[in-house]
Protein backbone atom coordinates (compact mmCIF):
# COMPACT_ATOMS: atom_id res chain seq x y z
CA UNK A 1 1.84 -9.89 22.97
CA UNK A 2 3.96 -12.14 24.73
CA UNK A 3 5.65 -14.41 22.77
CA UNK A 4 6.64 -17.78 23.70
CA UNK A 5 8.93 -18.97 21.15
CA UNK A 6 9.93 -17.13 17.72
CA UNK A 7 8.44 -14.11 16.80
CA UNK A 8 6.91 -12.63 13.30
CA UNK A 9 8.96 -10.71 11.09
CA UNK A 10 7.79 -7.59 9.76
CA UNK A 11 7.27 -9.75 6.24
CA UNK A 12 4.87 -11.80 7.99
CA UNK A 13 2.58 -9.00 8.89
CA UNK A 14 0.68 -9.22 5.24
CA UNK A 15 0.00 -12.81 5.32
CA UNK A 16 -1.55 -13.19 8.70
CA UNK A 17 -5.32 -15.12 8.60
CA UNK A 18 -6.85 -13.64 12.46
CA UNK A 19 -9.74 -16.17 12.73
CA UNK A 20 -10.85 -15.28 15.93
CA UNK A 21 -13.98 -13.39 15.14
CA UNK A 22 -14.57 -16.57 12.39
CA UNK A 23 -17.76 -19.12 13.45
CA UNK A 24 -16.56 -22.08 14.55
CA UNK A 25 -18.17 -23.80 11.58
CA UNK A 26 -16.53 -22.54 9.08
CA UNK A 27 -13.02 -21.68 10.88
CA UNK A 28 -11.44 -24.67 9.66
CA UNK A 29 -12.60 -24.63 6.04
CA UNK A 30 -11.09 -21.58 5.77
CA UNK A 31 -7.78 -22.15 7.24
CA UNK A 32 -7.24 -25.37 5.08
CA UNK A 33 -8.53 -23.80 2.33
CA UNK A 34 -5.79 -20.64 2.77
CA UNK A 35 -3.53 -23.19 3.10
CA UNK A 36 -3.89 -25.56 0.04
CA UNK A 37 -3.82 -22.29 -1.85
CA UNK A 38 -0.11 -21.75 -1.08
CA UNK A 39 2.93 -22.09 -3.51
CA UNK A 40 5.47 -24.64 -2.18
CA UNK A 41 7.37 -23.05 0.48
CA UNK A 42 5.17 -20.84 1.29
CA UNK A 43 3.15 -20.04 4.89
CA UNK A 44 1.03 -17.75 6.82
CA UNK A 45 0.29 -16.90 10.33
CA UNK A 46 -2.79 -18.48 11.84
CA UNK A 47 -3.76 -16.16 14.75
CA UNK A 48 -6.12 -17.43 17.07
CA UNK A 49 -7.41 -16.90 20.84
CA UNK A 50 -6.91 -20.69 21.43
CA UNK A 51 -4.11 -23.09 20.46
CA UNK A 52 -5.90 -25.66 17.60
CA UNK A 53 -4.72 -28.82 18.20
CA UNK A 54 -7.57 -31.02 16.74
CA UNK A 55 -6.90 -28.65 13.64
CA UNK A 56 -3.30 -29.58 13.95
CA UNK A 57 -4.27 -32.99 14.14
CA UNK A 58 -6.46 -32.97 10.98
CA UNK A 59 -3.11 -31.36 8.97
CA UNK A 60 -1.20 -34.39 10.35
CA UNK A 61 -3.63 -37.78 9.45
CA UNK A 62 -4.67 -35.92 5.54
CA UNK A 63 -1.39 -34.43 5.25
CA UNK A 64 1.95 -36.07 6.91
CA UNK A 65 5.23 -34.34 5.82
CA UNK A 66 3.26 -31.72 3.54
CA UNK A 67 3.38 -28.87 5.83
CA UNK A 68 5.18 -27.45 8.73
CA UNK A 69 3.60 -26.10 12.42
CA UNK A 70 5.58 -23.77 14.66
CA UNK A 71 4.37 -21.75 17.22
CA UNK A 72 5.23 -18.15 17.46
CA UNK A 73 2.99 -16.94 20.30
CA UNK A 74 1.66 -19.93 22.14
CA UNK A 75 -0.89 -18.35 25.07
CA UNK A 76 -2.51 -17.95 27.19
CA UNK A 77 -4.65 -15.63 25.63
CA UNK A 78 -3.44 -15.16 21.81
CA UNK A 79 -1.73 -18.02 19.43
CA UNK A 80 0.05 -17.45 16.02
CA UNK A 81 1.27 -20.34 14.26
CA UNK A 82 3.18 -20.31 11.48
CA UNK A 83 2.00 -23.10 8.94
CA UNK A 84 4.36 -23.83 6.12
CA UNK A 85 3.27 -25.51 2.91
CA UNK A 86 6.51 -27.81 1.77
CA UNK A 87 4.42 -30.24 -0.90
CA UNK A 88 1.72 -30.38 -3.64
CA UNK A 89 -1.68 -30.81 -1.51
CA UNK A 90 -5.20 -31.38 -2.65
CA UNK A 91 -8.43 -32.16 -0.42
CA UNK A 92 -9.01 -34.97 0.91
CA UNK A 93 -12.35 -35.90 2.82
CA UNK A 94 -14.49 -33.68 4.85
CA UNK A 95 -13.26 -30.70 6.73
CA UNK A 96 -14.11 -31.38 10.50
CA UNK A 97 -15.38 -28.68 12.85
CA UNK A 98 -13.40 -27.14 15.12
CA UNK A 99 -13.93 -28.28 19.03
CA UNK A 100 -13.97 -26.34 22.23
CA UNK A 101 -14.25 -22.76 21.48
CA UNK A 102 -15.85 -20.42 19.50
């Protein structure tokens, strides 16, 4: 693991989510629903073999200012992101499928 930013503390290890061996289908279901699960100022890792931006994305248009994103290992061939719950959050809409790869 070579990290490109931050790295995990040894707290961290208990709350990672590795979705890589998830379907596609239901990858981002999952993720959002970990995450709307989360006391306030709370987070997890989100460790994945590609970087999710459409995921990201999604976070950002149902979500603005209600989480936090930060990169611990970005690439090539492993990402953890750190995703940080800072408000009250409840569904909203559909949960899209995630693009590119499986």
């Amino acid at each position: 693991m070579k990290p490109n930013t931050t790295t995990a503390t040894a707290n961290d290890a208990d709350k990672v989510l590795d979705v890589r061996a998830i379907p596609c289908s239901i990858k981002h279901g999952l993720i959002i629903k970990k995450w709307l699960a989360l006391s306030i100022g709370d987070h997890f890792i989100l460790f994945n073999d590609h970087d999710p931006v459409p995921l990201r994305y999604q976070f950002a248009a149902q979500w603005p200012e209600a989480f936090t994103w930060e990169h611990l290992v970005k690439g090539p061939e492993e990402f953890r992101i750190r995703i940080t719950k800072l408000k009250a959050a409840t569904p909203v809409g559909e949960v899209a499928e995630c693009v590119g790869r499986h």
